[in-house]
N, C-alpha and C. Protein backbone atom coordinates (compact mmCIF):
# COMPACT_ATOMS: atom_id res chain seq x y z
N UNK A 1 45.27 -95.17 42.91
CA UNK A 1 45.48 -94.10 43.86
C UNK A 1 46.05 -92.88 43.13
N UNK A 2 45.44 -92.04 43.66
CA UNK A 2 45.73 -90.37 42.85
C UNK A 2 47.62 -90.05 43.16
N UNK A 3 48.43 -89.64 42.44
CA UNK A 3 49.21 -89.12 43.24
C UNK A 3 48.83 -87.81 43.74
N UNK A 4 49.69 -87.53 44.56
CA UNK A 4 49.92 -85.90 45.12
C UNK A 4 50.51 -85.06 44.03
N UNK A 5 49.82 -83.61 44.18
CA UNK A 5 50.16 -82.49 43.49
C UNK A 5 51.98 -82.52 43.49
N UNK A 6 52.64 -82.10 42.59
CA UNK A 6 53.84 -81.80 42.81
C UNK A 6 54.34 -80.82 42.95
N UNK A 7 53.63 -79.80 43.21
CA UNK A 7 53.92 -78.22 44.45
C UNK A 7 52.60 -78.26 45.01
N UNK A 8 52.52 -77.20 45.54
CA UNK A 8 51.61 -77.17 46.91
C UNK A 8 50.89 -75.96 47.02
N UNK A 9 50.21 -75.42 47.88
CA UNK A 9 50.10 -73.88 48.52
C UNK A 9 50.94 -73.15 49.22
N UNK A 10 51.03 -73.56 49.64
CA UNK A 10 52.66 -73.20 50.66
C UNK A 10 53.62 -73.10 49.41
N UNK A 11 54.10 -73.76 48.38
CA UNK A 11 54.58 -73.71 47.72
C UNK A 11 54.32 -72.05 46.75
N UNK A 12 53.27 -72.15 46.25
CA UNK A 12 52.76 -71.05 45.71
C UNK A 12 52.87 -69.87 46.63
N UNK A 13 52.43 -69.59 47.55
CA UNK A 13 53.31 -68.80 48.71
C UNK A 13 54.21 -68.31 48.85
N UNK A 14 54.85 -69.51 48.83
CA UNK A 14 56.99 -69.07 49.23
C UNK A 14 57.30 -68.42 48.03
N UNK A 15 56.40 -67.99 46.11
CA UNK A 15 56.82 -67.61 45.51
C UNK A 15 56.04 -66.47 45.26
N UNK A 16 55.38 -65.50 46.42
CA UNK A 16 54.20 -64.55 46.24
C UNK A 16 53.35 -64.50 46.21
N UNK A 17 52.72 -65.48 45.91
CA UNK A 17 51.75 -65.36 45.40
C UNK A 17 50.40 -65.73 46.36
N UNK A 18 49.86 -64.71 47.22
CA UNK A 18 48.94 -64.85 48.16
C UNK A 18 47.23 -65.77 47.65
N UNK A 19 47.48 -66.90 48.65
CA UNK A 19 45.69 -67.45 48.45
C UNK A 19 44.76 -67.32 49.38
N UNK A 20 43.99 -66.81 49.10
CA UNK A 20 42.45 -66.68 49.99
C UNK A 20 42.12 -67.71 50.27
N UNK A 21 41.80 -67.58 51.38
CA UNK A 21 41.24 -68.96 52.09
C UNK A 21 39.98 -69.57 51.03
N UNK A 22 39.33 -68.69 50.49
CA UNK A 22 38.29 -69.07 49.63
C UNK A 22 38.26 -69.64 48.33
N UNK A 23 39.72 -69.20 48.25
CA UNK A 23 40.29 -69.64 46.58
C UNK A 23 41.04 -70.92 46.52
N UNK A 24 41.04 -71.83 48.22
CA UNK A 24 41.77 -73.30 48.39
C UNK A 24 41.45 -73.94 47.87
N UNK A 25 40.53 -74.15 47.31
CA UNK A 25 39.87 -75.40 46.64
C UNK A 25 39.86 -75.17 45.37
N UNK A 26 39.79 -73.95 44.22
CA UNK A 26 40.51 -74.00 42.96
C UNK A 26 42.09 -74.21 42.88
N UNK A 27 42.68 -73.30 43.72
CA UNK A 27 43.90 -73.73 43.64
C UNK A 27 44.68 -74.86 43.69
N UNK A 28 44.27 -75.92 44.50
CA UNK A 28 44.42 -77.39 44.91
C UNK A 28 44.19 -77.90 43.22
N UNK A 29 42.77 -77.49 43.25
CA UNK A 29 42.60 -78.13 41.42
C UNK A 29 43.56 -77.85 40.51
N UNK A 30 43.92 -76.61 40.21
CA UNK A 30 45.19 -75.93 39.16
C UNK A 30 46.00 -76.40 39.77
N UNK A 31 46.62 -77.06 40.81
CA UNK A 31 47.86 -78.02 40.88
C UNK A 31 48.10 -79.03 40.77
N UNK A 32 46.78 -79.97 40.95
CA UNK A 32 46.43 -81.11 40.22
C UNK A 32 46.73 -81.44 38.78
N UNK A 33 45.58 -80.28 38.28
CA UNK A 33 45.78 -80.27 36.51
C UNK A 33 47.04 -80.24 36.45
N UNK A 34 48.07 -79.27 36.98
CA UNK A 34 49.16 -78.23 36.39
C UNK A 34 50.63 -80.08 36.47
N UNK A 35 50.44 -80.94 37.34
CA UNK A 35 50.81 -81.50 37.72
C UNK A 35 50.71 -82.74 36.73
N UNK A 36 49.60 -83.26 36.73
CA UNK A 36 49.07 -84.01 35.59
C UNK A 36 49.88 -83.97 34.03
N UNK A 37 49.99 -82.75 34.22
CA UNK A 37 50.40 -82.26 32.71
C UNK A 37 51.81 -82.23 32.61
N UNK A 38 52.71 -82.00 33.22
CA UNK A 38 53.96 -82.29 33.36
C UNK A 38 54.04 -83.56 33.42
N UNK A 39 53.42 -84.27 34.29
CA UNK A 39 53.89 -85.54 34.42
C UNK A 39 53.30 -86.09 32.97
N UNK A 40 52.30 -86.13 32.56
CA UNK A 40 52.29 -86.53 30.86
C UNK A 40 52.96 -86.22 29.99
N UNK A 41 54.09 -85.20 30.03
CA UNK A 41 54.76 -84.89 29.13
C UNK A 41 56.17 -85.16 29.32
N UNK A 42 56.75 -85.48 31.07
CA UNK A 42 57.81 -86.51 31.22
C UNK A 42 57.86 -87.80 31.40
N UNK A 43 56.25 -88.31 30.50
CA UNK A 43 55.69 -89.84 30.66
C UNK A 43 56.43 -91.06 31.82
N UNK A 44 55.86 -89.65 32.86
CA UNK A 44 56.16 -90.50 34.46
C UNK A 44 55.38 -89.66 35.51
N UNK A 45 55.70 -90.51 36.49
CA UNK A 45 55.13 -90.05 37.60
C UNK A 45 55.82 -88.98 38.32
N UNK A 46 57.50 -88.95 37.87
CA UNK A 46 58.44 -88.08 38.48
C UNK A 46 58.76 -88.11 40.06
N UNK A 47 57.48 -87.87 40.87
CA UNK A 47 57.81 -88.43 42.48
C UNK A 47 57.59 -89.84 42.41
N UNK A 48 58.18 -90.10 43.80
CA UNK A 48 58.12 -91.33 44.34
C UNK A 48 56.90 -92.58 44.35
N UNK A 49 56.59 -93.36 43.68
CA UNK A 49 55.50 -94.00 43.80
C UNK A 49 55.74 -95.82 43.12
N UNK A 50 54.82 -96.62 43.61
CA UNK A 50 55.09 -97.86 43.47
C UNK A 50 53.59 -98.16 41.69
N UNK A 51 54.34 -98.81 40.67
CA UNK A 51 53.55 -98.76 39.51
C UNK A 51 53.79 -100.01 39.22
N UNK A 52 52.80 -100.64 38.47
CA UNK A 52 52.55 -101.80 37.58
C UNK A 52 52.64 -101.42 35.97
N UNK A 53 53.77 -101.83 35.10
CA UNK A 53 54.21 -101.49 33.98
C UNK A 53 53.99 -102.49 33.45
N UNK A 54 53.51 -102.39 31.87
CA UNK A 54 53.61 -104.00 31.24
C UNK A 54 54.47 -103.49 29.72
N UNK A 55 55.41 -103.74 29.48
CA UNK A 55 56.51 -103.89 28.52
C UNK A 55 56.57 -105.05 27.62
N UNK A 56 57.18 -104.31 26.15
CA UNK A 56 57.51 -105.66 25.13
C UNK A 56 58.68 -105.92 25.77
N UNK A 57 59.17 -106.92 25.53
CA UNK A 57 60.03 -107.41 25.67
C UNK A 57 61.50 -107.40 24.52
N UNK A 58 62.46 -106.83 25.33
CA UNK A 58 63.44 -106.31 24.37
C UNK A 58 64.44 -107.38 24.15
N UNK A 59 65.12 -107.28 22.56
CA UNK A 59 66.34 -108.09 22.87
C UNK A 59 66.98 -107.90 23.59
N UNK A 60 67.88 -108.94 24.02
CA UNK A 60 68.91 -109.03 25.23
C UNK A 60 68.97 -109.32 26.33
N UNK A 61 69.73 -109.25 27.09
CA UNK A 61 69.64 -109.59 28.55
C UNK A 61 69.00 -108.15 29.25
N UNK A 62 69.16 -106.81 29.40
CA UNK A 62 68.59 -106.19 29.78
C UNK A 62 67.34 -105.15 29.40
N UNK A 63 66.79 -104.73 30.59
CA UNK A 63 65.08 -104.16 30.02
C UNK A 63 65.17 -102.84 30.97
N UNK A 64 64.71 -101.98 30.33
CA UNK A 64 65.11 -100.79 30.98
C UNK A 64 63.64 -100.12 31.26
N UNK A 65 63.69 -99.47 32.40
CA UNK A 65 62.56 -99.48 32.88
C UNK A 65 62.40 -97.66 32.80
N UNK A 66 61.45 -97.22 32.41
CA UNK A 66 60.92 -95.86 32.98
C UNK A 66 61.00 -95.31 33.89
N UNK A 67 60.61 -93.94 34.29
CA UNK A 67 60.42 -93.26 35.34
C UNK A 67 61.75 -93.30 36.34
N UNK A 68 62.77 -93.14 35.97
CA UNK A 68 64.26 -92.96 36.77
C UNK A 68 64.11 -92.27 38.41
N UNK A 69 64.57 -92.53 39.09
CA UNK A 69 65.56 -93.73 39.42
C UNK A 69 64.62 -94.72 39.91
N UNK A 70 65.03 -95.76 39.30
CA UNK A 70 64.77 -97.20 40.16
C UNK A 70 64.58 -97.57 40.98
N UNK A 71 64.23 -98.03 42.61
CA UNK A 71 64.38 -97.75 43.80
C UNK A 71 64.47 -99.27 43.65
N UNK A 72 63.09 -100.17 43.60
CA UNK A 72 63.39 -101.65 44.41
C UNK A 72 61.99 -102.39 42.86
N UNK A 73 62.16 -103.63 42.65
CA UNK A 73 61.77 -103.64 41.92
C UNK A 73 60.54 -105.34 42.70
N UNK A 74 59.50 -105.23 42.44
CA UNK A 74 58.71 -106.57 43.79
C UNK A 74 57.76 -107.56 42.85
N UNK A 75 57.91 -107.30 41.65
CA UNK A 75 57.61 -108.49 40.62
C UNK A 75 57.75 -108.30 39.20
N UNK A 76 57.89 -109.52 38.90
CA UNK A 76 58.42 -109.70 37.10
C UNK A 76 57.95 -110.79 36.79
N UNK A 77 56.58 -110.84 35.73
CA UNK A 77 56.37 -111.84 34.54
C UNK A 77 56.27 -111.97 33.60
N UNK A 78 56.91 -112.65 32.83
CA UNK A 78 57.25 -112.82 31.32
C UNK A 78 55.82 -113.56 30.77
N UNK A 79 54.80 -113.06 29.92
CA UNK A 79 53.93 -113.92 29.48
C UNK A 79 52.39 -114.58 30.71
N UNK A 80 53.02 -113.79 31.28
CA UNK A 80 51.54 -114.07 32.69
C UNK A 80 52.74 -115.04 33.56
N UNK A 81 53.85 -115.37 33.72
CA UNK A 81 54.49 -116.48 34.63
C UNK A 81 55.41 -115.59 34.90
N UNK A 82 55.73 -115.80 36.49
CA UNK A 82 56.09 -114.90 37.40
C UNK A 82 57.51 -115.78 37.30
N UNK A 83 58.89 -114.95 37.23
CA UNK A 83 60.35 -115.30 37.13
C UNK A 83 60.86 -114.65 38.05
N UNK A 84 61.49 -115.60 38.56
CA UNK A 84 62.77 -114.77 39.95
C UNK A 84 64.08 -114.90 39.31
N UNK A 85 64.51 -115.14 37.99
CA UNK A 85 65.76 -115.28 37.81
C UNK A 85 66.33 -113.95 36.90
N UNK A 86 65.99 -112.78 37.57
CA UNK A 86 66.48 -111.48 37.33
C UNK A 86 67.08 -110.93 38.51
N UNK A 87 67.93 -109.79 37.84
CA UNK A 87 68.31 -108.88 38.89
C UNK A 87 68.16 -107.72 38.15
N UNK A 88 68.27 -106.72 39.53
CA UNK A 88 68.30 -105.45 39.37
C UNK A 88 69.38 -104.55 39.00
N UNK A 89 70.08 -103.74 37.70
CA UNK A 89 71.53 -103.30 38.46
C UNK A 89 71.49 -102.46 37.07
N UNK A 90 71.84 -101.17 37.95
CA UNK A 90 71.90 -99.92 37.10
C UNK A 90 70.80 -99.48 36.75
N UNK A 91 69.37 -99.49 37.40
CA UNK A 91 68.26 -98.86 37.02
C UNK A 91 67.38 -99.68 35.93
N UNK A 92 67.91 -100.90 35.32
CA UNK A 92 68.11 -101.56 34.49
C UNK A 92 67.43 -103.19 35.03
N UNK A 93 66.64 -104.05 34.57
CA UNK A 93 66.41 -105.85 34.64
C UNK A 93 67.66 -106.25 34.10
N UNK A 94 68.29 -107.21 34.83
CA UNK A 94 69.22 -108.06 33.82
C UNK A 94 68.84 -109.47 33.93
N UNK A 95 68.77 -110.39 32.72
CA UNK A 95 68.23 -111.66 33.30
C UNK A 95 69.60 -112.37 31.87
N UNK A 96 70.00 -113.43 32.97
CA UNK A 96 70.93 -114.62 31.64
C UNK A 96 70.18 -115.09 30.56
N UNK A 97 68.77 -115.50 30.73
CA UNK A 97 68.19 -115.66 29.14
C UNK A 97 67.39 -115.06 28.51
N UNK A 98 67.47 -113.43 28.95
CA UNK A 98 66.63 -112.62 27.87
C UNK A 98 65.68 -112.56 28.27
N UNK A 99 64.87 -111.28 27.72
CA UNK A 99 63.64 -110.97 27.80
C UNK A 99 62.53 -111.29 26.87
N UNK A 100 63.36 -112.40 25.48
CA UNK A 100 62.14 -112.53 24.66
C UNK A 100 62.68 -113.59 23.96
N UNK A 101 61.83 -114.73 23.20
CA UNK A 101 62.46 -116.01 22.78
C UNK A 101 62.52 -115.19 21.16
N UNK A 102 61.61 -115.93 20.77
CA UNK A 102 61.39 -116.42 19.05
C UNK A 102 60.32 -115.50 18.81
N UNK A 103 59.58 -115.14 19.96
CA UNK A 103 58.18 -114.12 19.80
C UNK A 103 58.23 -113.03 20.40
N UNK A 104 57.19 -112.39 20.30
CA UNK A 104 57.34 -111.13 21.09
C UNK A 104 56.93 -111.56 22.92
N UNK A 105 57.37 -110.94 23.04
CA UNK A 105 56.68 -111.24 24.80
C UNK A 105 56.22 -109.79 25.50
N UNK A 106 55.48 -109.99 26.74
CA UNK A 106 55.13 -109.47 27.46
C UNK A 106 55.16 -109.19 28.84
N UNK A 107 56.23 -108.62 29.49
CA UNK A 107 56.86 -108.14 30.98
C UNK A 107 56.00 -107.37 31.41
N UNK A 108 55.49 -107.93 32.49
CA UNK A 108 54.73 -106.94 33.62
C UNK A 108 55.75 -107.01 34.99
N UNK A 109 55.94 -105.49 35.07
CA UNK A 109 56.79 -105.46 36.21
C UNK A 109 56.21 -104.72 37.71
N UNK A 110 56.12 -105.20 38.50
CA UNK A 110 55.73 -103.76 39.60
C UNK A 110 57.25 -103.74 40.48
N UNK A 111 57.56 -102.20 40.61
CA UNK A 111 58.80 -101.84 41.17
C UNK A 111 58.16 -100.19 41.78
N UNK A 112 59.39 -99.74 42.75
CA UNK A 112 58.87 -98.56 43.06
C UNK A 112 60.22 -97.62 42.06
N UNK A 113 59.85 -96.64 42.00
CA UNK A 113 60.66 -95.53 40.72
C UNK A 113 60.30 -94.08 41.22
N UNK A 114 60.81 -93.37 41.10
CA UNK A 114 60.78 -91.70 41.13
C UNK A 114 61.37 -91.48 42.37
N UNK A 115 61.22 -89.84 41.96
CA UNK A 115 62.17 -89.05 43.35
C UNK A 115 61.66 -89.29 44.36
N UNK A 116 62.49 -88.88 45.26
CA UNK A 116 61.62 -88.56 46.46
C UNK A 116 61.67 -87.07 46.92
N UNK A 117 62.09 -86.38 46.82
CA UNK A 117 62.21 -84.95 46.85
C UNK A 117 62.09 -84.39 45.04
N UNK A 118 60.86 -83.29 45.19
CA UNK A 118 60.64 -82.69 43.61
C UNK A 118 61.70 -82.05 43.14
N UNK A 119 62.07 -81.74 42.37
CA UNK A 119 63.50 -80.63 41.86
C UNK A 119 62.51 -79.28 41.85
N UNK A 120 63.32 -78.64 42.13
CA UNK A 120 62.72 -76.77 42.46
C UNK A 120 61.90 -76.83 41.03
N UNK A 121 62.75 -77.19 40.40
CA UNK A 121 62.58 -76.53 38.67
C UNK A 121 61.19 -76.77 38.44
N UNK A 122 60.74 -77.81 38.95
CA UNK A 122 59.62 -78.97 38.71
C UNK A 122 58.06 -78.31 39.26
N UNK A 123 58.43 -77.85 40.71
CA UNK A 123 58.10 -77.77 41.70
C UNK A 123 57.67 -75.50 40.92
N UNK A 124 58.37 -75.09 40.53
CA UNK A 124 58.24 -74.00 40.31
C UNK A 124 57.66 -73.85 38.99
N UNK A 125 57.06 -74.81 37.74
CA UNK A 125 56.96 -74.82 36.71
C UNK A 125 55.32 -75.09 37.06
N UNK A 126 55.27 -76.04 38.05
CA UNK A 126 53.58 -76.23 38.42
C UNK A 126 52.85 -75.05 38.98
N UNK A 127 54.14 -74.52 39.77
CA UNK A 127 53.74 -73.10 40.84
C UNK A 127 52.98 -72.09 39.38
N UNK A 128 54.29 -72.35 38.74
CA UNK A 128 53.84 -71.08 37.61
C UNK A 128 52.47 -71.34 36.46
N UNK A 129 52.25 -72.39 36.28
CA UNK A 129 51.20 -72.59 35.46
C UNK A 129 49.71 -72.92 36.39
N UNK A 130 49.89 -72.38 37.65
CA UNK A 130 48.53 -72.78 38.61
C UNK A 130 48.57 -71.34 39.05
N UNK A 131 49.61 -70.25 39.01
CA UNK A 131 49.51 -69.05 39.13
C UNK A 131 48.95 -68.69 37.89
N UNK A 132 48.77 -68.67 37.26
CA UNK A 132 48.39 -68.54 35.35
C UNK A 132 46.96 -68.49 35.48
N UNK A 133 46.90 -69.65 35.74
CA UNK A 133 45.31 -70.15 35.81
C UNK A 133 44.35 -69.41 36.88
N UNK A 134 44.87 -69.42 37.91
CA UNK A 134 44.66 -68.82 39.04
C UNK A 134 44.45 -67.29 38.87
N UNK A 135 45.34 -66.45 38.01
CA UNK A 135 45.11 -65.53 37.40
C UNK A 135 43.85 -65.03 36.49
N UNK A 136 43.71 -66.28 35.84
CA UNK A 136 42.78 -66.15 34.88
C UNK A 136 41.50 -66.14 35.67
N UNK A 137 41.21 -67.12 36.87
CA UNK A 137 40.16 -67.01 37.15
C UNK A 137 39.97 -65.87 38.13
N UNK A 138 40.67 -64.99 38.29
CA UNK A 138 40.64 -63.85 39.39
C UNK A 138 40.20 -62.47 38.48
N UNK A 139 40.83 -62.65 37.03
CA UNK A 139 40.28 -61.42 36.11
C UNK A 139 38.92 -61.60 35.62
N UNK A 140 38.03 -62.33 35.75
CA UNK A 140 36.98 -62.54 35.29
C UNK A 140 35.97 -62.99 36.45
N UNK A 141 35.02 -62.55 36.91
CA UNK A 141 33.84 -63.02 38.06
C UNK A 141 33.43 -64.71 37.58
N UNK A 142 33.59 -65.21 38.62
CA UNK A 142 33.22 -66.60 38.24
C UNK A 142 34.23 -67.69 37.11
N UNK A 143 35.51 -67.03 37.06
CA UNK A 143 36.13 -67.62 36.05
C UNK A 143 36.26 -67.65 34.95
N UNK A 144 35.23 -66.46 34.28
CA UNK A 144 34.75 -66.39 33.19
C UNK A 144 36.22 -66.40 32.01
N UNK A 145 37.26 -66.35 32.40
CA UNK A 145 38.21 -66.18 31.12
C UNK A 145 39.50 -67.35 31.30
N UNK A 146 38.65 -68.61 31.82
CA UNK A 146 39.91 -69.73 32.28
C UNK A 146 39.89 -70.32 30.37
N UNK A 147 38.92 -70.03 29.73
CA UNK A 147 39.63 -70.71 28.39
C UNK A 147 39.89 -69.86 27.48
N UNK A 148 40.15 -68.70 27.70
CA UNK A 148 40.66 -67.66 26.52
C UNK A 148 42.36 -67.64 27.18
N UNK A 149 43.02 -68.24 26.97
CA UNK A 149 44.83 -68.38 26.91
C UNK A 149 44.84 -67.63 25.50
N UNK A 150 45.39 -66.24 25.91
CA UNK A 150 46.12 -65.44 24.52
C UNK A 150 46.76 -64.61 25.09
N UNK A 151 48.38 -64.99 24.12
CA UNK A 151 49.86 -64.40 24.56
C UNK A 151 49.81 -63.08 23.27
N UNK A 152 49.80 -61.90 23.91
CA UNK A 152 50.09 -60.49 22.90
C UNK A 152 51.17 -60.45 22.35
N UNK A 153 51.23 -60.33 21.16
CA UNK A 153 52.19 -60.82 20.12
C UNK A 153 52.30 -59.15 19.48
N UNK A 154 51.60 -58.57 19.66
CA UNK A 154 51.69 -57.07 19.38
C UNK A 154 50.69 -55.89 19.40
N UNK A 155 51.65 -54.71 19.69
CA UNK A 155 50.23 -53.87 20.14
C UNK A 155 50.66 -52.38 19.81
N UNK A 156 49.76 -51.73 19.56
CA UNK A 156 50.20 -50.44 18.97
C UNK A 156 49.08 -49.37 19.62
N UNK A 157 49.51 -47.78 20.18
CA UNK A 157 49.37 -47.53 20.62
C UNK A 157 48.11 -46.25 19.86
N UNK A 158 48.64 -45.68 19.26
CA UNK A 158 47.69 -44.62 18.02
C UNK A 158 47.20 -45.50 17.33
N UNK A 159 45.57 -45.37 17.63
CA UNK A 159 44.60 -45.90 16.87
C UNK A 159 44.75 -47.06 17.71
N UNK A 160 44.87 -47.33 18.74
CA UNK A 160 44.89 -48.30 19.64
C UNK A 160 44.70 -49.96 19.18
N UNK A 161 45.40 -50.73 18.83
CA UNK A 161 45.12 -52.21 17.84
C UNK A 161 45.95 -53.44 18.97
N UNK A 162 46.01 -54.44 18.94
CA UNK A 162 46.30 -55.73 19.90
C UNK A 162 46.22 -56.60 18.75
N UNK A 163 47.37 -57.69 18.91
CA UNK A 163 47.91 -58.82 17.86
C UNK A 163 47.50 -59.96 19.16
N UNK A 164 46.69 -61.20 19.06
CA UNK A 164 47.01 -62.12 19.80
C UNK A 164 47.59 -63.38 18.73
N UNK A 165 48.93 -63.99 19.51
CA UNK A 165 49.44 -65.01 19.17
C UNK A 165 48.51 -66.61 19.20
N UNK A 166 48.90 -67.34 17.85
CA UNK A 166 48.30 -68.14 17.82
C UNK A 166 48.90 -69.87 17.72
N UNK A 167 49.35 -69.92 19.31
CA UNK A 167 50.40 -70.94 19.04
C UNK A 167 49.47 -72.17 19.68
N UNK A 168 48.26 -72.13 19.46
CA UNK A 168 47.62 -73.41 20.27
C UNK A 168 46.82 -73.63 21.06
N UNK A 169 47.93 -73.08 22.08
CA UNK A 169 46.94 -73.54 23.22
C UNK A 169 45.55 -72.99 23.92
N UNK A 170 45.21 -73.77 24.41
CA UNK A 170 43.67 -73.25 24.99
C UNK A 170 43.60 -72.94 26.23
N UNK A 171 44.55 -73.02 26.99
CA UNK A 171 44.59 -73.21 28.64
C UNK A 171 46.23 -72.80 28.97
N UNK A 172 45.85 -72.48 30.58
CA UNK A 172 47.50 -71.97 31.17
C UNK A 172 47.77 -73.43 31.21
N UNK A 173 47.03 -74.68 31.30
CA UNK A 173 47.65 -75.79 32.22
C UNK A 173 48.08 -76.56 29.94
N UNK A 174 48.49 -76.10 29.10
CA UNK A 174 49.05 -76.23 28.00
C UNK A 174 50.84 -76.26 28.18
N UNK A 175 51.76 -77.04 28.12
CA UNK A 175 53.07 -76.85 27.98
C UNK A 175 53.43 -76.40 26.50
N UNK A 176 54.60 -75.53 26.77
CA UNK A 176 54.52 -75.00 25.88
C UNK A 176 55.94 -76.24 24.87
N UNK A 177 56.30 -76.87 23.50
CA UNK A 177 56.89 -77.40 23.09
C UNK A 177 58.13 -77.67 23.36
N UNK A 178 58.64 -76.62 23.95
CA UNK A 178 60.31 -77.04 24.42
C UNK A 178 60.45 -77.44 25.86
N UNK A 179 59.06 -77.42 26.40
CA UNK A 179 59.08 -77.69 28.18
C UNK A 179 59.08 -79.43 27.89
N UNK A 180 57.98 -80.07 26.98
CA UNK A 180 57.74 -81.06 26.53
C UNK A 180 58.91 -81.96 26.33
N UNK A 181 59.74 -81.06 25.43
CA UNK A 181 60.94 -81.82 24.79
C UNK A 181 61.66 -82.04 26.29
N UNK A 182 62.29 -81.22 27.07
CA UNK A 182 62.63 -81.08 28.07
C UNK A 182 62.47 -81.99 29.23
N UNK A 183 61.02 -81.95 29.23
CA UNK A 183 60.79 -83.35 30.50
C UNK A 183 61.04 -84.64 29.86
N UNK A 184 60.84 -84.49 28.89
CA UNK A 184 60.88 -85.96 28.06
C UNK A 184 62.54 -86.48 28.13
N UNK A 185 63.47 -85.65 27.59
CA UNK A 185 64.60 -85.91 27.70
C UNK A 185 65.01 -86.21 29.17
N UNK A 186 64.48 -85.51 29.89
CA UNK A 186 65.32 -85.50 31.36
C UNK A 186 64.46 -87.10 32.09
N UNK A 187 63.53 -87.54 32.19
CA UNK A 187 62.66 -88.20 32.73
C UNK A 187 62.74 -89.59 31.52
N UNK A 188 62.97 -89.52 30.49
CA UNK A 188 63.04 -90.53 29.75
C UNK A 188 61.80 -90.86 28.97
N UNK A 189 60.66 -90.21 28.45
CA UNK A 189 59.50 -90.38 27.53
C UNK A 189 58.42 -91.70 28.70
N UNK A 190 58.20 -91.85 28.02
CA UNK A 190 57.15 -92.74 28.19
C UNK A 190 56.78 -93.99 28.21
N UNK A 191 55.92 -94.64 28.63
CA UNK A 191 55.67 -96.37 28.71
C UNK A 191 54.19 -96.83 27.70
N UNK A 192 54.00 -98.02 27.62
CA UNK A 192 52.65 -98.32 27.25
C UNK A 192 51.40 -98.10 28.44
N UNK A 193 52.13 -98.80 29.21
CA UNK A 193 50.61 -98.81 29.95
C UNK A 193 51.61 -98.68 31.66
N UNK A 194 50.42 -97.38 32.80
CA UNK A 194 51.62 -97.35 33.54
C UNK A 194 50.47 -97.33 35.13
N UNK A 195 50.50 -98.24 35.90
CA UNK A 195 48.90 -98.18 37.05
C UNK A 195 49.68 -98.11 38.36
N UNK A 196 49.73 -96.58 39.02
CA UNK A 196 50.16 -96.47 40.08
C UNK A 196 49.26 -96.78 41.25
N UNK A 197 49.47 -97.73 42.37
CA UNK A 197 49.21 -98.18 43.56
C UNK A 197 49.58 -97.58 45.03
């Protein structure tokens, strides 16, 4: 199941930015993408949603799970065999004999995790990179300039000349390196393998 965009139209709205009834259906898309992409770079889902995770198995008694906060956690198997002798506590699995013998093992967990309300910050970072895009396809007939992303790095006026910066990216829906670092830190990086239901 797809999640939901993590801002909206209405959203884009409440920050100026007027949509044509005709332009609903790109815009919906650039919040999709714009959404997608954050959430790959705070290797989570960030809202609220129920996922099937499969984890190595760490030393110790506890296994710490992705995508903060924790909400309720509705199965755990070590090795394909389903164990009820865990608990939940501090966002955290705790089990008395560990998560791994002599070998490596393999925890598949399904629990539900993420917010339930977006943080503005979150919510205004999608706004802004689907306004971008949205931009792009409004200066050009037909969209014509959604893959030329170039930030003017300098420009001079006699003899008229333009510097474009060359930091990468190809697209508005590109984060830029410290947004990356950013979600990652705040959201906690990433999992192996992550199948939301």
């Amino acid at each position: 199941m797809a999640l939901a965009p993590l801002a909206t139209v209405a959203d884009l709205e409440a920050r100026g930015l007027a949509v044509d009834e005709s332009e609903a259906d790109v815009v919906n898309t650039y919040l999709r993408v714009a959404s997608a992409a954050v959430r790959e770079a705070a290797g989570t889902a960030i809202s609220r949603t129920t996922s099937t995770i499969t984890l190595e198995g760490a030393p110790g008694q506890r296994l710490t799970l992705p995508g903060p906060p924790v909400v309720s956690v509705d199965a755990v198997t070590v090795d394909g065999r389903t164990v009820s002798d865990w608990r939940l506590s501090s966002g955290r699995l705790w089990r008395a004999s560990g998560w791994t013998g002599c070998e490596p093992s393999e925890i598949q967990v399904t629990y539900t995790h993420g917010l339930a309300e977006i943080p503005e910050d979150i919510v205004d970072l999608v706004c802004r990179m689907a306004a971008a895009a949205l931009n792009a396809y409004r200066s050009e007939d037909g969209g014509a300039a959604l893959g030329t992303a170039k930030e003017v790095t300098s420009e001079r006026i006699g003899d008229w000349a333009v510097t474009y910066g060359a930091d990468g990216r190809i697209s508005e829906m590109d984060l830029p390196g410290y947004w990356r670092e950013r979600l990652a830190a705040r959201f906690g990086g990433g999992i192996t393998a992550l199948v939301s239901r």
